[in-house]
N, C-alpha and C. Protein backbone atom coordinates (compact mmCIF):
# COMPACT_ATOMS: atom_id res chain seq x y z
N UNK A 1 49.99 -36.19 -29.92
CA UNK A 1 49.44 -36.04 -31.27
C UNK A 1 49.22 -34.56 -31.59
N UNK A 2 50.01 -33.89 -31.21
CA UNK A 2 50.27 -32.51 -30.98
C UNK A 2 50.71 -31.87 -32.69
N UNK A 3 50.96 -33.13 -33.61
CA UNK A 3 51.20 -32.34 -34.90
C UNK A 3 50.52 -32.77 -36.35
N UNK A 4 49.73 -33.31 -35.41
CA UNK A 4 48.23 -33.64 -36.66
C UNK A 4 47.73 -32.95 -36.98
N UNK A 5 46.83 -33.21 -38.11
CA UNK A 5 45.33 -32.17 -38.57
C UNK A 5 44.11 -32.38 -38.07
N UNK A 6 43.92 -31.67 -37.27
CA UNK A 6 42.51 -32.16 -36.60
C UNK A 6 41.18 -31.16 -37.62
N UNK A 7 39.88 -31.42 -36.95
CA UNK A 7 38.74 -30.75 -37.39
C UNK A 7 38.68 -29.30 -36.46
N UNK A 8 38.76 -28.03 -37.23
CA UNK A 8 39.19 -27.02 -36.26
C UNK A 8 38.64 -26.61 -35.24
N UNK A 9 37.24 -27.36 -35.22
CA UNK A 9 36.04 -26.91 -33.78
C UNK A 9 36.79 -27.26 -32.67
N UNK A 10 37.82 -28.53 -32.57
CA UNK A 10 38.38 -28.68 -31.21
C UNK A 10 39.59 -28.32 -30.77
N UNK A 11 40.22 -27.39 -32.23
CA UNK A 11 41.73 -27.17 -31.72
C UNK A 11 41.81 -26.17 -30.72
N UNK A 12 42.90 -26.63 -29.69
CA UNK A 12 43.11 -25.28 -28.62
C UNK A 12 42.43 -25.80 -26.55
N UNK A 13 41.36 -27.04 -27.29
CA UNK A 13 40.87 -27.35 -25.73
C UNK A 13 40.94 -28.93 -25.74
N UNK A 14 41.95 -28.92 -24.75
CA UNK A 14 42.32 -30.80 -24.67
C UNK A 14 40.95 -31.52 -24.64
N UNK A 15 40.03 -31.02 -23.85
CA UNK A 15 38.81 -32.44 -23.24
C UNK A 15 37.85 -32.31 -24.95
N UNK A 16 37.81 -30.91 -25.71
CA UNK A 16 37.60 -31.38 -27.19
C UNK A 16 38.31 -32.01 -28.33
N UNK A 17 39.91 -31.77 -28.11
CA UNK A 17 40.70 -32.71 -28.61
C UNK A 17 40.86 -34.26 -28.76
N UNK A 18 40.42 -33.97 -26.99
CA UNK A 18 40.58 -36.13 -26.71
C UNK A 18 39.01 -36.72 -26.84
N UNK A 19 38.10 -35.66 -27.29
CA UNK A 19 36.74 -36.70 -27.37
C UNK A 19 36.63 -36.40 -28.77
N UNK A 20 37.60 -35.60 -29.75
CA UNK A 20 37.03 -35.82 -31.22
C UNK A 20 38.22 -36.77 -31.55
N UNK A 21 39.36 -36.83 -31.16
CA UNK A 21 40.78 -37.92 -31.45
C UNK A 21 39.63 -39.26 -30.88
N UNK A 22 39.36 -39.46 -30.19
CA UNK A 22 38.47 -41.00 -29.76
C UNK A 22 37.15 -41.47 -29.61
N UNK A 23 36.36 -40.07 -29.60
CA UNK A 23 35.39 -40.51 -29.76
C UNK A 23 33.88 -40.30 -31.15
N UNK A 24 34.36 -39.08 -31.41
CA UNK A 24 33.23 -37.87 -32.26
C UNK A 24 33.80 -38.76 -33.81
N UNK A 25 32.05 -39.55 -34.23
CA UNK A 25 32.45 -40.07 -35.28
C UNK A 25 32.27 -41.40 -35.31
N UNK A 26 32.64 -41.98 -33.87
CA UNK A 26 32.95 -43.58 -33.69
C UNK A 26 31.64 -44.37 -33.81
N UNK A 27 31.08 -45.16 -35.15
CA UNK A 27 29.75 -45.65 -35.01
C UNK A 27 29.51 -46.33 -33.63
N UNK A 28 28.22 -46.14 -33.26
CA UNK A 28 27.91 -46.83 -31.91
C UNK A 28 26.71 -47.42 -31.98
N UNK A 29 26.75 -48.65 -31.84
CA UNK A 29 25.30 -49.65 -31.43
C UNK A 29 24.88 -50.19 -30.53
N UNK A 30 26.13 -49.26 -29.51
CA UNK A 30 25.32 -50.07 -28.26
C UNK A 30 24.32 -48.99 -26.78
N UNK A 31 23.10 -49.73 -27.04
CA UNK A 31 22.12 -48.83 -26.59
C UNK A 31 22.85 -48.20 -25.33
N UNK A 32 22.86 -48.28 -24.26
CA UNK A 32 23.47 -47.34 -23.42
C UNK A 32 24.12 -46.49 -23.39
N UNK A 33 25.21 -46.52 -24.45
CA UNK A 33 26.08 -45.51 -24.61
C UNK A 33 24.71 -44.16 -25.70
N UNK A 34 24.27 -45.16 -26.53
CA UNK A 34 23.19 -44.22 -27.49
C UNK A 34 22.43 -43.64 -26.40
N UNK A 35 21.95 -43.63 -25.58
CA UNK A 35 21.15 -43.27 -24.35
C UNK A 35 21.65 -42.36 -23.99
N UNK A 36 22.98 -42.44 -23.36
CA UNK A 36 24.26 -41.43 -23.04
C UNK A 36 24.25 -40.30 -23.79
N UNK A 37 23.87 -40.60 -25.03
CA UNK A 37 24.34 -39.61 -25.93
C UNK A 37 23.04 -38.73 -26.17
N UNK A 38 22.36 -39.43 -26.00
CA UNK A 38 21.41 -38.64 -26.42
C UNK A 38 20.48 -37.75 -25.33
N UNK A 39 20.32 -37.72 -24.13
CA UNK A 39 20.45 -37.36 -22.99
C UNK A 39 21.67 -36.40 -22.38
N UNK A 40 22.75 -36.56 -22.91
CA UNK A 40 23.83 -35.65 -23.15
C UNK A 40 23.57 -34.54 -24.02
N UNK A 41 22.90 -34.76 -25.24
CA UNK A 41 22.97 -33.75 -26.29
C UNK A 41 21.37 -32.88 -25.82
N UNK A 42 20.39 -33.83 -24.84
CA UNK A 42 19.52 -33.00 -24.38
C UNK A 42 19.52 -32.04 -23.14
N UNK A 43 20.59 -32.82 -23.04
CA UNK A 43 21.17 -31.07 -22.09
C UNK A 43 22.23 -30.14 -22.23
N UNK A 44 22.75 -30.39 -23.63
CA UNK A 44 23.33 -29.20 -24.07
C UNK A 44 22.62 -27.95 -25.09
N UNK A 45 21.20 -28.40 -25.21
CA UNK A 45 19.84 -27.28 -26.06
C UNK A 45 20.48 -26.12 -25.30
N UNK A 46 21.37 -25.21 -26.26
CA UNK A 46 21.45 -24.06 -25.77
C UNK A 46 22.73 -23.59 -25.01
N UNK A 47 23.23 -24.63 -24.78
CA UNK A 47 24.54 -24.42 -24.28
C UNK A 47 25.72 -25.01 -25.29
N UNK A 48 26.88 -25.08 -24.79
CA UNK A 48 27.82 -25.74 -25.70
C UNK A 48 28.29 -27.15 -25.37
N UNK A 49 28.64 -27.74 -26.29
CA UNK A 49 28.72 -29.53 -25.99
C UNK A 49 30.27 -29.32 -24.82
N UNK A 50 31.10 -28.19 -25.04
CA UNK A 50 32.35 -28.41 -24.15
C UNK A 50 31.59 -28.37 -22.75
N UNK A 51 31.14 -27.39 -22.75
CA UNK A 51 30.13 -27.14 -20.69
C UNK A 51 29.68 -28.61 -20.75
N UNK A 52 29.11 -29.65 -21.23
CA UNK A 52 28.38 -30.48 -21.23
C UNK A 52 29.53 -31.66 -21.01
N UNK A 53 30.51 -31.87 -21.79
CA UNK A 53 31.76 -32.55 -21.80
C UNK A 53 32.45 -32.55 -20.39
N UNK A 54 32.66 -31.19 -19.85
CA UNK A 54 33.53 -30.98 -18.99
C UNK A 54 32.60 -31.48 -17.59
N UNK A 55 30.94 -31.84 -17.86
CA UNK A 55 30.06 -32.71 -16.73
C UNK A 55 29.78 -33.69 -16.85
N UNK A 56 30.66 -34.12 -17.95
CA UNK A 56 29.77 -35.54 -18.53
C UNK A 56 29.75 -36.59 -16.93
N UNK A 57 31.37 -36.87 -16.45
CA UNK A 57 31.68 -38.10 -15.26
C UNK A 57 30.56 -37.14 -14.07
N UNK A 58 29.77 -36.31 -13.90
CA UNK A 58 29.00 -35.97 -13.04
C UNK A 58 27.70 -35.82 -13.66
N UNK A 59 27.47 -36.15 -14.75
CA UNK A 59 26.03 -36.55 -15.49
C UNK A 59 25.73 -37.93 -15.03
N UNK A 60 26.91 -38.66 -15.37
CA UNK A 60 27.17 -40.33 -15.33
C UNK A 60 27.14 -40.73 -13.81
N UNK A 61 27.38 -39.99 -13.03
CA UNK A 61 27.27 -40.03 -11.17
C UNK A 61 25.76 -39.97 -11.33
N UNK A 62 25.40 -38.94 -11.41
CA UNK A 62 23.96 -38.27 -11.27
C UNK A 62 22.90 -39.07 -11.79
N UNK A 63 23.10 -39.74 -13.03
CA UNK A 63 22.39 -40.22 -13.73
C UNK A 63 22.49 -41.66 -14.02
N UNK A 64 22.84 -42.47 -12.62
CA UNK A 64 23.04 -44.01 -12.38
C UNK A 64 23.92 -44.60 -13.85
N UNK A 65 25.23 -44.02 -14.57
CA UNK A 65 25.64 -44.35 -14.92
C UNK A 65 24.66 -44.64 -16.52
N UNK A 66 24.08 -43.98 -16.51
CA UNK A 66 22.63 -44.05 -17.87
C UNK A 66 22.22 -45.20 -18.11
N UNK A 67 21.61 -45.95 -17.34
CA UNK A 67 20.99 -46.99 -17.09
C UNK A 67 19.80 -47.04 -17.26
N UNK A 68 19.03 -47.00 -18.84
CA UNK A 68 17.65 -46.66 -18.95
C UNK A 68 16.77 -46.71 -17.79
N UNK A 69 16.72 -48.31 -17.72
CA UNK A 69 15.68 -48.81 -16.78
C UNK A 69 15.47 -47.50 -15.38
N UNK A 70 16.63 -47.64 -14.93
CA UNK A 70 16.66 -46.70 -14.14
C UNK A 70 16.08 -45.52 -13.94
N UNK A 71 16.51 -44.86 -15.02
CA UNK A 71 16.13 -43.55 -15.35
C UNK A 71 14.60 -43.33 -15.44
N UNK A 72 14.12 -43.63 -16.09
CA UNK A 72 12.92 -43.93 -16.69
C UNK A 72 11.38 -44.17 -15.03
N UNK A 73 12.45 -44.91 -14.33
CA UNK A 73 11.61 -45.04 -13.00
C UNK A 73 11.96 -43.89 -11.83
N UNK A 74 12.94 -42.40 -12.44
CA UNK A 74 12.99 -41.62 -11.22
C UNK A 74 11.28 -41.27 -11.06
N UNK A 75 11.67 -40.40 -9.95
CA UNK A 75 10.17 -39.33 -9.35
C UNK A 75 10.75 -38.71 -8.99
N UNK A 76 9.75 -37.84 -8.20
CA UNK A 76 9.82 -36.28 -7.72
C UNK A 76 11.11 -36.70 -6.99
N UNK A 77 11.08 -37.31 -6.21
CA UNK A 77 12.33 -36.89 -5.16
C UNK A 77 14.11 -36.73 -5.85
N UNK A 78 13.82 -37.90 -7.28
CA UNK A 78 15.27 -37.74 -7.45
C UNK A 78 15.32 -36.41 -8.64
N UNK A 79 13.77 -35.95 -9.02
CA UNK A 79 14.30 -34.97 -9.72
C UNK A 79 14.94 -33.39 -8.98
N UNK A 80 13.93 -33.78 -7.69
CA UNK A 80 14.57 -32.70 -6.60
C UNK A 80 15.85 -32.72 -6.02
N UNK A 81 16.73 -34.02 -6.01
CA UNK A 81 18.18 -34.49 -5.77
C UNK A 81 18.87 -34.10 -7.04
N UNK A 82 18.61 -33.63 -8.18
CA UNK A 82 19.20 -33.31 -9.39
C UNK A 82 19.30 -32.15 -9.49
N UNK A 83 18.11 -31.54 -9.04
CA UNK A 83 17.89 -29.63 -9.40
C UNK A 83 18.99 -29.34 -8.06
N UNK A 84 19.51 -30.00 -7.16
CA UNK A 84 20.71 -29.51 -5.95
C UNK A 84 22.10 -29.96 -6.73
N UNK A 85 22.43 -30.60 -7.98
CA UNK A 85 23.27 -31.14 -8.11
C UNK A 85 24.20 -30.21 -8.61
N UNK A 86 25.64 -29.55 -8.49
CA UNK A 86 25.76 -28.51 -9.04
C UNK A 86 26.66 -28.82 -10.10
N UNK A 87 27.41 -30.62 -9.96
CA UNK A 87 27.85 -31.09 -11.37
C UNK A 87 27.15 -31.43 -12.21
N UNK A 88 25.78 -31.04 -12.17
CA UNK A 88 25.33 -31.19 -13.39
C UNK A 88 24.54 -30.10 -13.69
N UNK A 89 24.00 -30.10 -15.27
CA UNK A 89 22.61 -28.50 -15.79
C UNK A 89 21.86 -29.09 -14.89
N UNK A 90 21.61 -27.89 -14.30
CA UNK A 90 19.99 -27.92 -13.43
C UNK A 90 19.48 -27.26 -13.94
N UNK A 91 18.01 -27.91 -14.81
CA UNK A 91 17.08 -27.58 -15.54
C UNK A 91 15.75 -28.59 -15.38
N UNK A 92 14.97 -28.14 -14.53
CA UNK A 92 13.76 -28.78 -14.44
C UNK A 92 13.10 -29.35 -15.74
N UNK A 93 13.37 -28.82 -16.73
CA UNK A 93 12.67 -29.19 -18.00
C UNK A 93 13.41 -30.26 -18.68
N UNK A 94 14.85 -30.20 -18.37
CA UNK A 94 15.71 -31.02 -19.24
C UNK A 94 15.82 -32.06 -18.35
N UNK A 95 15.75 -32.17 -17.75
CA UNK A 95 15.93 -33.33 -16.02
C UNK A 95 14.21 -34.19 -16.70
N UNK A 96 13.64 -33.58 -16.55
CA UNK A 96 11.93 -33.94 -16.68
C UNK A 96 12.08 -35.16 -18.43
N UNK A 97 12.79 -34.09 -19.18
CA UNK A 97 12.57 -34.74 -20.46
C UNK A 97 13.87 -35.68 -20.70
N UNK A 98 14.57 -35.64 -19.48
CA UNK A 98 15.45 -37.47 -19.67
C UNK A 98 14.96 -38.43 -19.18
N UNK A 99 14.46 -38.01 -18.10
CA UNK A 99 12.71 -39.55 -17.81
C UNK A 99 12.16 -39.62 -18.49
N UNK A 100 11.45 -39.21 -19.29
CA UNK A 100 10.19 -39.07 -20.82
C UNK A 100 11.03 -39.72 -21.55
N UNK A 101 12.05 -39.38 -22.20
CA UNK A 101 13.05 -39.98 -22.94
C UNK A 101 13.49 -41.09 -22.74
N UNK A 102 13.79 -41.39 -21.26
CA UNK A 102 14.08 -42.99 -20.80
C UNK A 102 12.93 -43.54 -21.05
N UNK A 103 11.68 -43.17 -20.88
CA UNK A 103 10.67 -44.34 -20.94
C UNK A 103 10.29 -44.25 -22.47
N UNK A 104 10.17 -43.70 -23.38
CA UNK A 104 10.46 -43.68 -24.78
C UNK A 104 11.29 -44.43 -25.44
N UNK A 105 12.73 -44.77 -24.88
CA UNK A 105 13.72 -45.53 -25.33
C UNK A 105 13.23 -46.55 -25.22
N UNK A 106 12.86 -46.91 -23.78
CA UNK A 106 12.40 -48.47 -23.96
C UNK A 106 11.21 -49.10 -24.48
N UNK A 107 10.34 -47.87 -25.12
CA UNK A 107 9.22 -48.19 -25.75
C UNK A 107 10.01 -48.71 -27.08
N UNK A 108 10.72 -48.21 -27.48
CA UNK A 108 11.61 -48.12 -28.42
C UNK A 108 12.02 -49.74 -29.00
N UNK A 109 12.89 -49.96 -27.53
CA UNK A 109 13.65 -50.71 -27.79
C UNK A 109 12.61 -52.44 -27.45
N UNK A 110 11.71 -52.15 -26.91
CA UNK A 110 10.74 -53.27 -27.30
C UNK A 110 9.95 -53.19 -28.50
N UNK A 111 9.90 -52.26 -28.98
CA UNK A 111 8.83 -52.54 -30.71
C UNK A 111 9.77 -53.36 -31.77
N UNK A 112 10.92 -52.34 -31.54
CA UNK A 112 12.39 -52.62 -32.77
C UNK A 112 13.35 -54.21 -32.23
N UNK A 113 13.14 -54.07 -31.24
CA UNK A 113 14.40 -54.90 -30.55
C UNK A 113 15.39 -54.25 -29.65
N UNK A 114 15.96 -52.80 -30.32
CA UNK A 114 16.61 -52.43 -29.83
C UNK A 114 16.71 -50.85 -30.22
N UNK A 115 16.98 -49.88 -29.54
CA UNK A 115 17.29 -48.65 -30.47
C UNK A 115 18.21 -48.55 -31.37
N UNK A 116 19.03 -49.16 -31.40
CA UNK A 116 20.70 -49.16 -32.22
C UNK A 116 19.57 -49.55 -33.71
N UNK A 117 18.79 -50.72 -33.48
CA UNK A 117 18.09 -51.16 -34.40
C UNK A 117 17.28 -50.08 -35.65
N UNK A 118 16.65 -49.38 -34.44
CA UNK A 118 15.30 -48.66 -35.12
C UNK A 118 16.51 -46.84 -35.67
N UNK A 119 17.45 -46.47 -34.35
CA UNK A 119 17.72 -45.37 -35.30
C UNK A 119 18.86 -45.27 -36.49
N UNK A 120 19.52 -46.87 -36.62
CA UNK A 120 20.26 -46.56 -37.80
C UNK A 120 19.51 -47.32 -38.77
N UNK A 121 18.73 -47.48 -38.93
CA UNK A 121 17.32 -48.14 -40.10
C UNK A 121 17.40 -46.86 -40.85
N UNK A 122 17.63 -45.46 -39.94
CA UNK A 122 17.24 -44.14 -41.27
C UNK A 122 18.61 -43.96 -41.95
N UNK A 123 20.01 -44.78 -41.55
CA UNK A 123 21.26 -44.69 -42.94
C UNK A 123 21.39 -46.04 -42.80
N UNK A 124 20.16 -46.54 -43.49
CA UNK A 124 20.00 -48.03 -43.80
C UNK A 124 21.64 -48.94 -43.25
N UNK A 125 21.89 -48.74 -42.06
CA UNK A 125 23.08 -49.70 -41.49
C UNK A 125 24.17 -48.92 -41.57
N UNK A 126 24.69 -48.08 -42.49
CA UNK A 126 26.15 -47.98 -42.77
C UNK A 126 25.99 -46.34 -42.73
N UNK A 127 27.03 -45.81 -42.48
CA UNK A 127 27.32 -44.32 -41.91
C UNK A 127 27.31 -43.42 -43.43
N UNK A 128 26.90 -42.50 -43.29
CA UNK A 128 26.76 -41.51 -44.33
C UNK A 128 28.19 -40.54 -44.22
N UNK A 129 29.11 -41.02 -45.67
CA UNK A 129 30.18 -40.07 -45.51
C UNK A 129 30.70 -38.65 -46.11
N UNK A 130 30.46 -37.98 -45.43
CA UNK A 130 30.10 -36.48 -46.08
C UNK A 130 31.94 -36.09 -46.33
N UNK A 131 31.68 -34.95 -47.04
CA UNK A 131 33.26 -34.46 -47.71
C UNK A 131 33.46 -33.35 -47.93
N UNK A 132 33.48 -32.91 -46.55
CA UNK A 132 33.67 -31.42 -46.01
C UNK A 132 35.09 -30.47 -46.05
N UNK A 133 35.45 -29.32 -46.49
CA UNK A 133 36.89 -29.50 -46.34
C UNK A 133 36.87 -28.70 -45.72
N UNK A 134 35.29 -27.81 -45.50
CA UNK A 134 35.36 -26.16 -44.42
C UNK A 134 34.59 -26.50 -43.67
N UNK A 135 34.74 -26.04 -41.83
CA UNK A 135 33.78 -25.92 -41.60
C UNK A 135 32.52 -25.18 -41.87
N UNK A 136 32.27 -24.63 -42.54
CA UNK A 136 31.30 -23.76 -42.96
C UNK A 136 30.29 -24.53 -43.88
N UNK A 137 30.88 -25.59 -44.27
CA UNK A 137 30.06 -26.42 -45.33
C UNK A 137 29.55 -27.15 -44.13
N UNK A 138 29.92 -27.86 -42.92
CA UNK A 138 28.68 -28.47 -42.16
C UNK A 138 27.39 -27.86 -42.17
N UNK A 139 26.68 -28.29 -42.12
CA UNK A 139 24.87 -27.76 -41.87
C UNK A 139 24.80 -28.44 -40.19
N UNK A 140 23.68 -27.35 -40.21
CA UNK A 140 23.55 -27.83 -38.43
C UNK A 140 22.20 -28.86 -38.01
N UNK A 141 21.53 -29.01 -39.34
CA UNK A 141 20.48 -29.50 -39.46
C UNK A 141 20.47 -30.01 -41.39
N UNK A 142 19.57 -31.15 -41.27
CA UNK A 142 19.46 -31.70 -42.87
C UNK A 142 17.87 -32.34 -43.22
N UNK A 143 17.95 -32.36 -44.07
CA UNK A 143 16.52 -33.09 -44.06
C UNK A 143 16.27 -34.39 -43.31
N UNK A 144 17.36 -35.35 -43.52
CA UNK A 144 17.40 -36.58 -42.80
C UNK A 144 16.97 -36.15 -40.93
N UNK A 145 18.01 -35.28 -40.54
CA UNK A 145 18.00 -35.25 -38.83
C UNK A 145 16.26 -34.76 -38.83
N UNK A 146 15.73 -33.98 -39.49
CA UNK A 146 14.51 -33.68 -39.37
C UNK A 146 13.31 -34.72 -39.73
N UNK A 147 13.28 -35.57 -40.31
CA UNK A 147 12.58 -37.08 -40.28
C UNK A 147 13.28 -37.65 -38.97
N UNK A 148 14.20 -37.70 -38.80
CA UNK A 148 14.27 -38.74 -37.21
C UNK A 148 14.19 -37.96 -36.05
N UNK A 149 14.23 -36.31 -36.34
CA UNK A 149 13.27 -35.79 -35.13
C UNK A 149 11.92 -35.85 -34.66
N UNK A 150 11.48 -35.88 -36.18
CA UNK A 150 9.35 -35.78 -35.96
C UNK A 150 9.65 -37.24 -35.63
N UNK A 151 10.34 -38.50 -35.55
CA UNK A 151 10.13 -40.01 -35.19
C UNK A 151 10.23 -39.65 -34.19
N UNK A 152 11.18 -39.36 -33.75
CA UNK A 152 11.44 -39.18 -32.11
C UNK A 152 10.22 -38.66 -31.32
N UNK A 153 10.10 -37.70 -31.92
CA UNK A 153 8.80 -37.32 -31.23
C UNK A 153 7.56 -37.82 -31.53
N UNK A 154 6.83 -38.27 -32.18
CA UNK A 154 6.22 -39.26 -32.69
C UNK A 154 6.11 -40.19 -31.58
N UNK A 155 7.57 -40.83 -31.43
CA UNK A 155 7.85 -41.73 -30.16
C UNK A 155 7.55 -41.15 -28.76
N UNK A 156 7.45 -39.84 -28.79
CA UNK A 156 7.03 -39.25 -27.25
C UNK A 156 8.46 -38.87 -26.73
N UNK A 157 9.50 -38.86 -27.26
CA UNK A 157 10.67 -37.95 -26.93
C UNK A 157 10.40 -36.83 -26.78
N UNK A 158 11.10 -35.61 -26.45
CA UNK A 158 11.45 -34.19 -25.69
C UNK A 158 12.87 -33.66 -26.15
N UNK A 159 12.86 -32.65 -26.39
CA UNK A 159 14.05 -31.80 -26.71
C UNK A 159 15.12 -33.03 -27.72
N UNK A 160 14.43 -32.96 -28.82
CA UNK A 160 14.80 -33.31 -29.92
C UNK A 160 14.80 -32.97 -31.03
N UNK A 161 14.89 -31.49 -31.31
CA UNK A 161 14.83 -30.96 -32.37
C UNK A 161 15.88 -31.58 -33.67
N UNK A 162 15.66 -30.95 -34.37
CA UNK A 162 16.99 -31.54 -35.59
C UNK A 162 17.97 -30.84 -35.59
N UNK A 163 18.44 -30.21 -34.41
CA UNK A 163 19.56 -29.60 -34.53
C UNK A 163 20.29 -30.38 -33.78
N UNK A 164 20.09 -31.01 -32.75
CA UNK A 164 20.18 -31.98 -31.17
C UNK A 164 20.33 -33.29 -31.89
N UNK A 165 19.49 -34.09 -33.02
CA UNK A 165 19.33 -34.89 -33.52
C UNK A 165 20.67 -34.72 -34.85
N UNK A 166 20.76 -33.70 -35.21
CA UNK A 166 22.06 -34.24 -36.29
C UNK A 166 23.50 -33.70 -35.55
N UNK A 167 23.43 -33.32 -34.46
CA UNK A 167 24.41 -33.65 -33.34
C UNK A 167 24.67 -34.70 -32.64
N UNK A 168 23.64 -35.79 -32.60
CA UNK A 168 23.75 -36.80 -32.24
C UNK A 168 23.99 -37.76 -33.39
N UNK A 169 23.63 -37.72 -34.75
CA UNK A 169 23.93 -38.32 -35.89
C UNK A 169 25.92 -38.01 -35.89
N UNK A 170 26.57 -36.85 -35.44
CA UNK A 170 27.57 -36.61 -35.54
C UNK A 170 28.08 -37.40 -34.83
N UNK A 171 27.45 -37.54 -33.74
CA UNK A 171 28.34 -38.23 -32.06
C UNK A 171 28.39 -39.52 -32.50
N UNK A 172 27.30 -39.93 -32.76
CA UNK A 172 27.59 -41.98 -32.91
C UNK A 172 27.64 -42.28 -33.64
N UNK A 173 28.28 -41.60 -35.22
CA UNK A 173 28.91 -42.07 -35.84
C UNK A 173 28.02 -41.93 -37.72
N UNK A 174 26.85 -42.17 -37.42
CA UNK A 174 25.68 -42.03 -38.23
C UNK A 174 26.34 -41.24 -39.24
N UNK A 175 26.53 -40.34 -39.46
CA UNK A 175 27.82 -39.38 -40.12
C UNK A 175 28.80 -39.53 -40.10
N UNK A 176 29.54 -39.13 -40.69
CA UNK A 176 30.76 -38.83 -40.82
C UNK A 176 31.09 -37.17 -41.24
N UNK A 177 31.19 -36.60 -40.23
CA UNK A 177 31.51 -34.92 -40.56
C UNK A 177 33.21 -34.35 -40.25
N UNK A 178 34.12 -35.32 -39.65
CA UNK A 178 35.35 -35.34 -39.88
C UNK A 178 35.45 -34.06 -41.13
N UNK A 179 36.09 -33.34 -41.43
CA UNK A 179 36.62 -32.67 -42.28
C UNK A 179 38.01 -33.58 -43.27
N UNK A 180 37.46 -33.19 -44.31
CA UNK A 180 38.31 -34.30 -45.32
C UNK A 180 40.22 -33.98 -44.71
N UNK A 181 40.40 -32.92 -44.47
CA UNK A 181 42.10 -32.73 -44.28
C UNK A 181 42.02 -33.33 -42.61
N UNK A 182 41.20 -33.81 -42.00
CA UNK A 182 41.63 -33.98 -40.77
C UNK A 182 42.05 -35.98 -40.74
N UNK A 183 43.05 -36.09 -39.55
CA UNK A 183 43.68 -37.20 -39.74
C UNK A 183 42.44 -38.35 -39.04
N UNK A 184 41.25 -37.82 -38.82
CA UNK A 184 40.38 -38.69 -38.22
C UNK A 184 39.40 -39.36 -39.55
N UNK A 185 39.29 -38.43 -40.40
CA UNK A 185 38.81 -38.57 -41.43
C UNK A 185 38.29 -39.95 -42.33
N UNK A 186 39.43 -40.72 -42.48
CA UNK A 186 39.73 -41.50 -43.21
C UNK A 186 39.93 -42.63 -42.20
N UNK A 187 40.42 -42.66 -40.80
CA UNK A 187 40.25 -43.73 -39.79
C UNK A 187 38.25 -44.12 -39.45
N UNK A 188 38.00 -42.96 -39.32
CA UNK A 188 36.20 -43.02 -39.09
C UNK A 188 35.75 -43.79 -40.69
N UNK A 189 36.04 -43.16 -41.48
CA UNK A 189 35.43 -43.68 -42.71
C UNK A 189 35.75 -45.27 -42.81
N UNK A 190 36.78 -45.90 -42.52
CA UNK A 190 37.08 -47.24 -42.41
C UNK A 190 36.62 -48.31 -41.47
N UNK A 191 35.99 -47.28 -39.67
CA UNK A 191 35.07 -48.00 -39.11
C UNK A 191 33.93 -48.10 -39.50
N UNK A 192 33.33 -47.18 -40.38
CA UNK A 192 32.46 -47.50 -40.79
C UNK A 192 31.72 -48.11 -42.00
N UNK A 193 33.16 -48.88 -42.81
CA UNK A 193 32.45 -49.82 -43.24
C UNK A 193 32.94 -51.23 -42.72
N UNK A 194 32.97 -51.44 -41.58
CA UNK A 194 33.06 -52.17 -40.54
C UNK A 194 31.53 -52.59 -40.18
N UNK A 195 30.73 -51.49 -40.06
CA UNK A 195 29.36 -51.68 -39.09
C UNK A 195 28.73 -52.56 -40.21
């Protein structure tokens, strides 16, 4: 697919090519993967989502395959088996605030039912489709990601700012930031009136 129009943030690096061609965009409701993602995007605060991409299958080792329950019940010892891990960020703070976060989710996902439930309640079900033709017109933050950050935290989440939060509105789909000339564009916009 070497003579498409893609969105230009990924042209030039295959592992950003093949996760915005299949994945960046794709609505998602199913909590684990939302877990994934969001735990993913809390350890890229500060770094770039490609460094984060290129660890994801050694996040997913490291991190029992993001298995809330799991997560949520490490301790000291497996956070000390993490800070040695060298496929993954070793960051005591960001390691710390994906346990906080795991046990948050599932606070979560027992009030609502489910998280899929409670965080697409803020684009009442159906994906918000924006109609970008530059990148320069993305915003990195909106008013919306900033109401489901103070929730988040509210909820007792960690490293959830609204910059992290409408990066994750990008990832599972919640958006649609495709760039109107790109050939993903109009395939995303059609899954999502699917959801």
């Amino acid at each position: 697919m070497s003579n498409v129009q893609r969105c230009d943030w990924c042209i030039g690096h295959k592992d950003y090519e093949n996760y915005h061609d299949y994945e960046w965009g794709v609505p998602v409701h199913d909590d684990q993967k939302l877990f994934e993602f969001l735990t993913l995007e809390t350890f890229q605060a500060g770094l770039s989502w490609l460094t984060i991409l290129r660890k994801r299958e050694n996040f997913r080792t490291a991190f029992d395959g993001f298995d809330v329950e799991l997560v949520a019940r490490y301790k000291t010892d497996k956070v000390e088996e993490l800070l040695t891990n060298k496929g993954i960020v070793r960051n005591r703070l960001k390691i710390q605030a994906a346990i906080t976060n795991a046990q948050a989710f599932i606070e979560i996902q027992k009030k609502y039912g489910s998280f899929d439930t409670y965080i697409w309640e803020f684009v009442n079900r159906k994906p918000i489709q924006n109609l970008y033709a530059t990148l320069d017109e993305i915003p990195a933050k909106t008013a919306l990601s900033d109401t489901i950050s103070a929730s988040l935290k509210q909820h007792g989440f960690k490293f959830v700012g609204s910059t992290i939060v409408y990066a994750h509105m990008q990832a599972t789909g919640m958006i649609n930031d495709h760039l109107v000339s790109c050939f993903r564009y109009n395939q995303i916009k059609a899954l999502g009136q699917m959801t």
